[in-house]
Protein backbone atom coordinates (compact mmCIF):
# COMPACT_ATOMS: atom_id res chain seq x y z
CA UNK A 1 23.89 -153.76 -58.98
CA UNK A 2 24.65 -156.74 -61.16
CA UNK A 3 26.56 -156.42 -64.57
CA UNK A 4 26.21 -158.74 -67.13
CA UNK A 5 28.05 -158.41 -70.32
CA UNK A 6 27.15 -159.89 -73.70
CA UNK A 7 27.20 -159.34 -77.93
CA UNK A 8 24.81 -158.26 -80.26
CA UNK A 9 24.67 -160.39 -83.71
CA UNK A 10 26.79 -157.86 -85.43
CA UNK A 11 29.26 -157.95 -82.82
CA UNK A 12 28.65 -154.89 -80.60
CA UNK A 13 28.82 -155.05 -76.67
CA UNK A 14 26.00 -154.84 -75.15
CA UNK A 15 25.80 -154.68 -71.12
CA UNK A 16 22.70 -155.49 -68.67
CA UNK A 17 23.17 -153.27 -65.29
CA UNK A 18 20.30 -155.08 -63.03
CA UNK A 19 19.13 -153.10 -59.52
CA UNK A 20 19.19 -156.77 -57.57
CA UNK A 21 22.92 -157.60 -57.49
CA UNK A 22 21.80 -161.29 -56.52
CA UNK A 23 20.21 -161.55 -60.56
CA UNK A 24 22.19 -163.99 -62.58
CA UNK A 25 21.66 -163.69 -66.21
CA UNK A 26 24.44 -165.62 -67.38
CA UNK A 27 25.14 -165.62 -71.67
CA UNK A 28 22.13 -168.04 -71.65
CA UNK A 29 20.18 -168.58 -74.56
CA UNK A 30 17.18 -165.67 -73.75
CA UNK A 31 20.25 -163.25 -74.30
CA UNK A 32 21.31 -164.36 -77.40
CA UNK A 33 20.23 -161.79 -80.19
CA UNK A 34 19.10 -164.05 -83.28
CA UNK A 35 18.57 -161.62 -85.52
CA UNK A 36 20.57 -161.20 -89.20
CA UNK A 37 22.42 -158.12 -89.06
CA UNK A 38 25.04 -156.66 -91.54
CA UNK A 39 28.27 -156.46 -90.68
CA UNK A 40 28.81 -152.60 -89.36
CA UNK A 41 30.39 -149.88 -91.63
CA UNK A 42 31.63 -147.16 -90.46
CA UNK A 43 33.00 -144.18 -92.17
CA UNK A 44 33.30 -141.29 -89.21
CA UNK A 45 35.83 -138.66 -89.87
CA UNK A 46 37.28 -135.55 -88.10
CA UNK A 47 37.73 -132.51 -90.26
CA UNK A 48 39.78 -129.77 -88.46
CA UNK A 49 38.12 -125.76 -88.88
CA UNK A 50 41.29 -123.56 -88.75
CA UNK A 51 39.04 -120.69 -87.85
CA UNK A 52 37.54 -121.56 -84.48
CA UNK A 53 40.81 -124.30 -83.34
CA UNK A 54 37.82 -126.97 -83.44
CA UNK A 55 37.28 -130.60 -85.21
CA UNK A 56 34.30 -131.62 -86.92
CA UNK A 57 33.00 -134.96 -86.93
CA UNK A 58 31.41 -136.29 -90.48
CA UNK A 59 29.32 -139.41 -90.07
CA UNK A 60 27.29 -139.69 -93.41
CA UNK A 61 26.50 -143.26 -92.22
CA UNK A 62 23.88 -141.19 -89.43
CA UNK A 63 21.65 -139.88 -92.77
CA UNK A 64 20.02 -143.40 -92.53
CA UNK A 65 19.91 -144.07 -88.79
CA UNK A 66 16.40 -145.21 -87.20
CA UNK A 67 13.55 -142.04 -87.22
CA UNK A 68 10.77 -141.97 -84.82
CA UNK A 69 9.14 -145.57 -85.50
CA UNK A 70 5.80 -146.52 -83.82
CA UNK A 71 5.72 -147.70 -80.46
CA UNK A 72 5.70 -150.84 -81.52
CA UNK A 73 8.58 -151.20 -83.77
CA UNK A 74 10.73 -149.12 -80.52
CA UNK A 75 14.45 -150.57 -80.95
CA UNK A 76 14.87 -150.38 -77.55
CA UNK A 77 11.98 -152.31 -75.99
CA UNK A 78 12.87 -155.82 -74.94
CA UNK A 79 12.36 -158.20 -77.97
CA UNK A 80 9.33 -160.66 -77.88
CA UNK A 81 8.36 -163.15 -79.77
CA UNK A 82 7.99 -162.17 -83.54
CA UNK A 83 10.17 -158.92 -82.60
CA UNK A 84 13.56 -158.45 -82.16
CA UNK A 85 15.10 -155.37 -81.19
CA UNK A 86 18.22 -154.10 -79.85
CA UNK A 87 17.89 -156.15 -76.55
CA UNK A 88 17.49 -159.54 -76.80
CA UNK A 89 16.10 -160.14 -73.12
CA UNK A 90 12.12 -159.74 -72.91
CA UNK A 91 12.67 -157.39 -69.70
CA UNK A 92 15.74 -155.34 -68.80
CA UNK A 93 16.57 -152.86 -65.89
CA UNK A 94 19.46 -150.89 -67.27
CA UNK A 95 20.86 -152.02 -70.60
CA UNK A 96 23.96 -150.00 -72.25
CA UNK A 97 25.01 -150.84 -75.76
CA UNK A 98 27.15 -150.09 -78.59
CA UNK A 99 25.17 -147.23 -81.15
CA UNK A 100 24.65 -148.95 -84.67
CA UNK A 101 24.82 -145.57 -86.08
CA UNK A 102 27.98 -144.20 -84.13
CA UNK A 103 28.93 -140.36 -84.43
CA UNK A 104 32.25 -141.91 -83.62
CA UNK A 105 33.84 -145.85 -83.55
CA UNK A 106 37.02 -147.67 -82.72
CA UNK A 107 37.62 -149.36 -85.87
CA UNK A 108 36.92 -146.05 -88.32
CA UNK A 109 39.73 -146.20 -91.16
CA UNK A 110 41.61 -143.43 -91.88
CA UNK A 111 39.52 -141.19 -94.68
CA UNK A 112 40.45 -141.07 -98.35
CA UNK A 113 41.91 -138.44 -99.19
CA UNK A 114 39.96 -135.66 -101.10
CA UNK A 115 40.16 -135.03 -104.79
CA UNK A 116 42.95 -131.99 -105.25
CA UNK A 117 44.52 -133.01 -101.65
CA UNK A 118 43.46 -132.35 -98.41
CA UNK A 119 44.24 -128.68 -97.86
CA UNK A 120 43.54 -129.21 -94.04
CA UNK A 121 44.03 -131.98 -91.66
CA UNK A 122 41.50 -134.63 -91.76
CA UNK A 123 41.61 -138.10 -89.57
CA UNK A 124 39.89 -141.03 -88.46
CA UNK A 125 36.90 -140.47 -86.26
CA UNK A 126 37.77 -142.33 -83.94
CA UNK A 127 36.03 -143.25 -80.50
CA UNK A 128 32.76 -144.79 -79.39
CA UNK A 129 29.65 -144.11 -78.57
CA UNK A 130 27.02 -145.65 -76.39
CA UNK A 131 23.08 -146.07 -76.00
CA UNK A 132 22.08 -146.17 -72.25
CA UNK A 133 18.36 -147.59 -71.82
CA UNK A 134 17.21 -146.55 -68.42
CA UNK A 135 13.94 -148.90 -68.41
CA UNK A 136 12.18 -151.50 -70.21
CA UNK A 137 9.20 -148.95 -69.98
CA UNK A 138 8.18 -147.23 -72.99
CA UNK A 139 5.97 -144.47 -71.56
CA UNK A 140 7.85 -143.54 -68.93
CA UNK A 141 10.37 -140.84 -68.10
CA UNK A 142 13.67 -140.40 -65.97
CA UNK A 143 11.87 -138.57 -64.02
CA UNK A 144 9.72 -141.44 -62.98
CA UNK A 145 12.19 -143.86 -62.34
CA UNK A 146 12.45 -145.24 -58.90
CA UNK A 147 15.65 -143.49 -56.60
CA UNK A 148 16.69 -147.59 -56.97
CA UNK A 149 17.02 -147.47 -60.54
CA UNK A 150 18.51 -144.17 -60.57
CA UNK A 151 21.19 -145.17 -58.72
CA UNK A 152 22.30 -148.01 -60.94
CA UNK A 153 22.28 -145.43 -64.15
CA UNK A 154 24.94 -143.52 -62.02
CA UNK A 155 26.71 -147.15 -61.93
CA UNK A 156 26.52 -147.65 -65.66
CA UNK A 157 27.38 -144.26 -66.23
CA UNK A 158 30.30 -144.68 -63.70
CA UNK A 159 31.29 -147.73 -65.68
CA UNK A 160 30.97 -146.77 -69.05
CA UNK A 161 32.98 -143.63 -67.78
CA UNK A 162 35.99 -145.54 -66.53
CA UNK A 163 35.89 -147.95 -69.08
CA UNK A 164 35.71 -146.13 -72.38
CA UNK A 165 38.30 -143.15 -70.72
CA UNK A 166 40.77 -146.03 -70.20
CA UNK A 167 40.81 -146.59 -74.24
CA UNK A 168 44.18 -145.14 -75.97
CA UNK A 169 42.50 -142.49 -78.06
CA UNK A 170 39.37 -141.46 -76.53
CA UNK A 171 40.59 -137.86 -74.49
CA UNK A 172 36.72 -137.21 -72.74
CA UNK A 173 33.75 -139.10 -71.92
CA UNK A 174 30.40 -137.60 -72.06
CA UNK A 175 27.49 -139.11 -70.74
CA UNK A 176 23.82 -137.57 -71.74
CA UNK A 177 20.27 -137.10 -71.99
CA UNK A 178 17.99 -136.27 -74.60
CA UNK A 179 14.31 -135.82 -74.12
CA UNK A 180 11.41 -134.42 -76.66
CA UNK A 181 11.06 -134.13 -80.24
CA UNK A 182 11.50 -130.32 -79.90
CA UNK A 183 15.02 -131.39 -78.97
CA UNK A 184 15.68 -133.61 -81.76
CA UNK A 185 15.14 -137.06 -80.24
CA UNK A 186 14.37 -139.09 -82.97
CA UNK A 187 13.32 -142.60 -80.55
CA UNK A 188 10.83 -142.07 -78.01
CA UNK A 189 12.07 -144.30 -75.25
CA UNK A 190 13.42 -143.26 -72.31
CA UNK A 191 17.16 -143.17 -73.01
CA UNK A 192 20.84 -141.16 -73.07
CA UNK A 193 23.56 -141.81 -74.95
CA UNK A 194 27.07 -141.80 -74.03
CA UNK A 195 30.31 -140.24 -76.46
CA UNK A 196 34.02 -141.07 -76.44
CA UNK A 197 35.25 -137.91 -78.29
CA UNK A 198 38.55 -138.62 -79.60
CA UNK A 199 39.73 -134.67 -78.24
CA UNK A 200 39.11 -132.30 -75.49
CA UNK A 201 35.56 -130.63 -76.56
CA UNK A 202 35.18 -126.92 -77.44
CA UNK A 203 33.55 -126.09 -74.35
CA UNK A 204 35.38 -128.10 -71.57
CA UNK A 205 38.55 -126.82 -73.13
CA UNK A 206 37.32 -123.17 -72.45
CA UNK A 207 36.02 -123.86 -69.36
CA UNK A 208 39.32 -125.80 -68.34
CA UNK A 209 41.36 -122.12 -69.48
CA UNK A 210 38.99 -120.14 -67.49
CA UNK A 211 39.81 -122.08 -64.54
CA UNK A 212 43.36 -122.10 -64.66
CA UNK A 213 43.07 -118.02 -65.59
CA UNK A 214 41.23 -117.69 -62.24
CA UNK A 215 43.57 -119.97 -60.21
CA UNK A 216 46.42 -118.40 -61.31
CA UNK A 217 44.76 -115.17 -60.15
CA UNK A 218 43.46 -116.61 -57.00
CA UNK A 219 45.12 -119.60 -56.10
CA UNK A 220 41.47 -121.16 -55.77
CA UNK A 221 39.35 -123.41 -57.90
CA UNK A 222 36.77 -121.85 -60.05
CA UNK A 223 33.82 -123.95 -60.03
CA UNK A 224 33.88 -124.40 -56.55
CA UNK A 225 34.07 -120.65 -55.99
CA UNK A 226 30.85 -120.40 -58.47
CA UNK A 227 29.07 -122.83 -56.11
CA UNK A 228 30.06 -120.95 -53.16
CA UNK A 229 28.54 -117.73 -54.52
CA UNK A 230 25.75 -119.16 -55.63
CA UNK A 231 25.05 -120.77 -52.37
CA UNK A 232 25.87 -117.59 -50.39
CA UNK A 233 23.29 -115.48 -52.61
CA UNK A 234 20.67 -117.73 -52.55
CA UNK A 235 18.44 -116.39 -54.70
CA UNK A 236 19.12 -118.99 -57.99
CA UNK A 237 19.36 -122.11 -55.29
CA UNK A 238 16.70 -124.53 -56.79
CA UNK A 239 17.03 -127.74 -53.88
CA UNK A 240 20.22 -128.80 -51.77
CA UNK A 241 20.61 -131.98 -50.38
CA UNK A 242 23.18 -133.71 -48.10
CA UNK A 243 25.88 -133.87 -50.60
CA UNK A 244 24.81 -131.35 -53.76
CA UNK A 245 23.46 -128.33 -54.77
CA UNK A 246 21.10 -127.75 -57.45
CA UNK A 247 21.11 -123.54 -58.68
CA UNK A 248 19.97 -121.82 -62.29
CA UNK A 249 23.84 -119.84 -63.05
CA UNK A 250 24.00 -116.09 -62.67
CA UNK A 251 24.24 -116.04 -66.40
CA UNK A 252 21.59 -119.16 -67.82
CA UNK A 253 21.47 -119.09 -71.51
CA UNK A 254 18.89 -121.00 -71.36
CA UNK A 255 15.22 -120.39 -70.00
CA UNK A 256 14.77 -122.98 -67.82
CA UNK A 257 18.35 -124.09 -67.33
CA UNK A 258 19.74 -125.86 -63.97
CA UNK A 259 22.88 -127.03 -62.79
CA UNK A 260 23.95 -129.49 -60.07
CA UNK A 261 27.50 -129.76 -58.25
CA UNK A 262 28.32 -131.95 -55.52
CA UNK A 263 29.60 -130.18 -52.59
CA UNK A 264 33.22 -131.92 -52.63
CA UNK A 265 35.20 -131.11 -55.85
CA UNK A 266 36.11 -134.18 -57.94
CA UNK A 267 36.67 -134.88 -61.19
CA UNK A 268 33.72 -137.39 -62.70
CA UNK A 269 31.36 -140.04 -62.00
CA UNK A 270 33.71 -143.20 -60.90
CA UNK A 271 35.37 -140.70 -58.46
CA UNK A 272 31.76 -140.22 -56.27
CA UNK A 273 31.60 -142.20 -53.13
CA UNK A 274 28.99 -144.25 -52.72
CA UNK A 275 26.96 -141.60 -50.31
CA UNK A 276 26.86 -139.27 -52.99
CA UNK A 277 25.68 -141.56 -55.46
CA UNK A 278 23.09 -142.46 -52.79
CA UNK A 279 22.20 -138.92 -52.34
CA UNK A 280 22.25 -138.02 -55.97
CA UNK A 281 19.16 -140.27 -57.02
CA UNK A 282 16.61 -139.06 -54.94
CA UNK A 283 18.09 -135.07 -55.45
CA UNK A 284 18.36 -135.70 -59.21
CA UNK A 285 14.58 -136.66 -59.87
CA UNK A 286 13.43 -133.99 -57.67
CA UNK A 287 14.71 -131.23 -59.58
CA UNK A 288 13.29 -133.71 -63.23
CA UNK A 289 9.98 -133.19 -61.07
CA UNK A 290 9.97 -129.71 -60.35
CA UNK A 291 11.12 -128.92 -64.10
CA UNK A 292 8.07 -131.51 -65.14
CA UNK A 293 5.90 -129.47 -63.53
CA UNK A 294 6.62 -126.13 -64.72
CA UNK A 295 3.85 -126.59 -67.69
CA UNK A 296 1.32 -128.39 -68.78
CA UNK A 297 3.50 -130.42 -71.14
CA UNK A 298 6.32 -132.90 -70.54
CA UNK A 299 9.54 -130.44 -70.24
CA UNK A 300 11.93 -131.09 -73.41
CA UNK A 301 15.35 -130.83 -71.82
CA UNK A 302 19.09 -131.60 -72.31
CA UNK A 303 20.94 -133.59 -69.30
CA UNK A 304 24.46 -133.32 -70.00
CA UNK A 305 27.22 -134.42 -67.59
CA UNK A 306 30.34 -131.98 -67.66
CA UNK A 307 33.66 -134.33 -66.53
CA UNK A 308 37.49 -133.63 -66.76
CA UNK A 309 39.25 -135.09 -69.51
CA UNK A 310 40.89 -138.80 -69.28
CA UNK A 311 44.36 -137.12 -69.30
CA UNK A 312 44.68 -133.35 -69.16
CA UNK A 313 42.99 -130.46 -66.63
CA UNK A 314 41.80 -133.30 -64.13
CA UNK A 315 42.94 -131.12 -61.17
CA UNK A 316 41.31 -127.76 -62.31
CA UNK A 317 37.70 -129.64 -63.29
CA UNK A 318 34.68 -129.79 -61.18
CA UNK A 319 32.17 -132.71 -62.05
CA UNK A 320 28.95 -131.47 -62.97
CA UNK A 321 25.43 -131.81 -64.70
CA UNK A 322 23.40 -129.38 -67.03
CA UNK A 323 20.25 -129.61 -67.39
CA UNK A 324 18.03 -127.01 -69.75
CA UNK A 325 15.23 -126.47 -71.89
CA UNK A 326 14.57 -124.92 -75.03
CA UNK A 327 10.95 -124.09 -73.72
CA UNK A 328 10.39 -120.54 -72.51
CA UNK A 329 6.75 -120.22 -71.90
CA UNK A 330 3.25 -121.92 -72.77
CA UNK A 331 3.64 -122.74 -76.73
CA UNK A 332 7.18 -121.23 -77.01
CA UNK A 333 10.19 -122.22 -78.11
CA UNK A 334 13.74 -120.59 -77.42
CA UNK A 335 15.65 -120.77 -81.11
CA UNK A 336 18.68 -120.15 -81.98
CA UNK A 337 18.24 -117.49 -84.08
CA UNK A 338 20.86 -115.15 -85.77
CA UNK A 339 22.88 -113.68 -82.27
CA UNK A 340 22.74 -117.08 -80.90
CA UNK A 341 23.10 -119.18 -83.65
CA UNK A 342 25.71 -116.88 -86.20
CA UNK A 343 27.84 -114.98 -83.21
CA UNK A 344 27.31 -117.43 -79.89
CA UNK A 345 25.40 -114.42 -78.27
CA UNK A 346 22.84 -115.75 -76.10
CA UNK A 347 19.73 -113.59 -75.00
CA UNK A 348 18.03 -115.31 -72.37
CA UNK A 349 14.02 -113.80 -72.44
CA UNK A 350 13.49 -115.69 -68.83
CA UNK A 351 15.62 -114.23 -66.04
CA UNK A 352 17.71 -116.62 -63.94
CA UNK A 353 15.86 -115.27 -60.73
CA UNK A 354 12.85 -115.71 -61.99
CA UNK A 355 13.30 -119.20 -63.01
CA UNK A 356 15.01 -120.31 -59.67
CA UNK A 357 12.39 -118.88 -57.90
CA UNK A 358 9.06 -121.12 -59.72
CA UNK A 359 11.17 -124.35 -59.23
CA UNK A 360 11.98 -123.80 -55.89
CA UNK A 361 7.59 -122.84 -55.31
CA UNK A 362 6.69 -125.22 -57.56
CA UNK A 363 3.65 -123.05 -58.79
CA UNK A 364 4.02 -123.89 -62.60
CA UNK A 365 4.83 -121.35 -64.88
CA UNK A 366 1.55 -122.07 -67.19
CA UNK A 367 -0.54 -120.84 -64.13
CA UNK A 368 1.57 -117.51 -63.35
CA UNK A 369 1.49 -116.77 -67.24
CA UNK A 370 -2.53 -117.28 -67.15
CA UNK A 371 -2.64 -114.76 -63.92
CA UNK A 372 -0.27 -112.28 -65.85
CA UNK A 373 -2.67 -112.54 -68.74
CA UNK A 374 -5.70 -112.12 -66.89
């Protein structure tokens, strides 16, 4: 993998990870970006919810961010002549690159304050956050991608990881993918983005107190003992490999939802040897396959990568990924209706079992629904 490292007109990093380490890019002239931009404003704030101990990020800036153009006006192809986008190169393997419309940025001021006072603590949203480009291919898919190219996304996210962690006040680094307008994806092409919150999240910070709870208890790690189990039953295993394990949990919220561990315990991406990596490419688009095939549409999903924060909990996390839809059948939609959405009460109308058990056949679930209805 080769790394190349250049700026966009309005100043923003933008990084070219290339599968043939022997490509030399250079900051020649066909990576320059020529286009006029204005000079970024950012205005990202955290607002702090005494009820649930949780910040709030406001980024008005976001109402007026890019919205499902044409294929032809994509942002993220490779510019060509009479159209510049976001890349300046006319092909690209792997391109990461500052967001124009960040949830969260390193030179956010400090907010004004609030007319009457600020009767809770408010501060600068500070952070970063990322676009990661996986191809120069507009109709393609992750799941498509070649185990090569895979591979050097796990570099980029490795590197993005270690770099933006090593920033003074970014506390977790999340790397992610969004696919499907039924998720919310307002570009089409085949891309993840990747936040530098400038706090522990909500739901790493519970997870981390669960795990010390149970080691406390047991002396033992608690995601590894969850892997174990899962393992020993058997029944939710998806696919194993050499070096991971892909299972649906005892207790999915999700329909289709999927989660893969590496066998040894550590804490995020940069820490995986290179056999893992390896072993992860190949593993990772299987299971993209076997959720492609479950119906007759392109799965909408969620890939989100669960790592330890940069300074706190490293020794009780367990690197992992997420992966779920919000489909549940032929047509249907899982929403987040008033248990799920007003209390945080999930009710899952696919059980785990069940689920496990059509992507480990691969018999898609469109076909068993048509037999059930026949």
């Amino acid at each position: 993998m080769k790394r190349t490292a250049t700026r966009l007109a309005d100043g923003r990093e933008l990084i070219y990870f290339d599968d043939d380490a022997s490509v030399n890019r250079g900051v020649v002239r066909e990576l320059l970006d020529r286009r006029e931009l204005p000079p970024q404003d950012h205005a990202s704030e955290l607002r702090y919810d005494p009820l649930l101990d949780e910040w709030v990020g406001i980024a008005a800036h976001r109402q007026h961010r890019t919205h499902l153009p044409p294929s032809d006006e994509c942002p993220l192809c490779p510019s060509a002549p009479g159209r510049l986008t976001e890349i300046p190169a006319d092909d690209y393997d792997v391109v990461v690159f500052e967001n124009r419309f960040p949830s969260f940025a390193e030179d956010t001021p400090a907010p004004d304050p609030l007319p009457g006072g600020d009767p809770f603590p408010r501060r600068a949203g500070l952070g970063r956050c990322e676009v990661v480009c996986f191809t120069s291919d507009h109709s393609t898919s992750f799941a498509h991608l070649s185990p090569e190219r895979v591979r050097t996304v796990v570099d980029a996210w490795a590197d993005r990881t270690a770099f933006l962690g090593a920033l003074p006040h970014v506390e977790q680094v999340f790397c992610f993918e969004n696919r499907g307008r039924e998720i919310g994806v307002t570009l089409a092409h085949p891309h993840g983005q990747i936040y530098a919150y400038p706090f522990v999240t909500p739901r790493t910070s519970r997870m981390l107190a669960s795990a010390e709870k149970h080691r406390s208890s047991t002396g033992r790690n608690l995601f590894a003992d969850v892997l174990a189990a899962e393992r020993t039953a058997g029944d939710r295993v998806v696919v194993e490999s050499a070096h991971w394990t892909a299972f649906v949990p005892m207790a999915a919220r999700w329909p289709y939802e999927v989660h893969l561990y590496p066998r040894r315990q550590v804490p995020d991406l940069p820490s995986l040897t290179e056999e893992e990596r390896d072993d992860f490419a190949g593993f990772y688009l299987d299971v993209l396959q076997r959720l492609d095939n479950l119906f007759d549409t392109q799965l909408p999903y969620i890939a989100a990568w669960h790592q330890a924060p940069v300074r706190n909990g490293r020794e009780l996390a367990y690197l992992h990924a997420q992966v779920f839809s919000v489909r549940r059948g032929v047509g249907k939609l899982k929403y987040l209706a008033g248990s799920e959405s007003g209390m945080g009460v999930f009710v899952n109308d696919i059980s785990p079992e069940y689920a496990a058990e059509q992507l480990r056949s691969g018999v898609p679930a469109s076909a068993t629904a048509r037999e059930n209805d026949s």
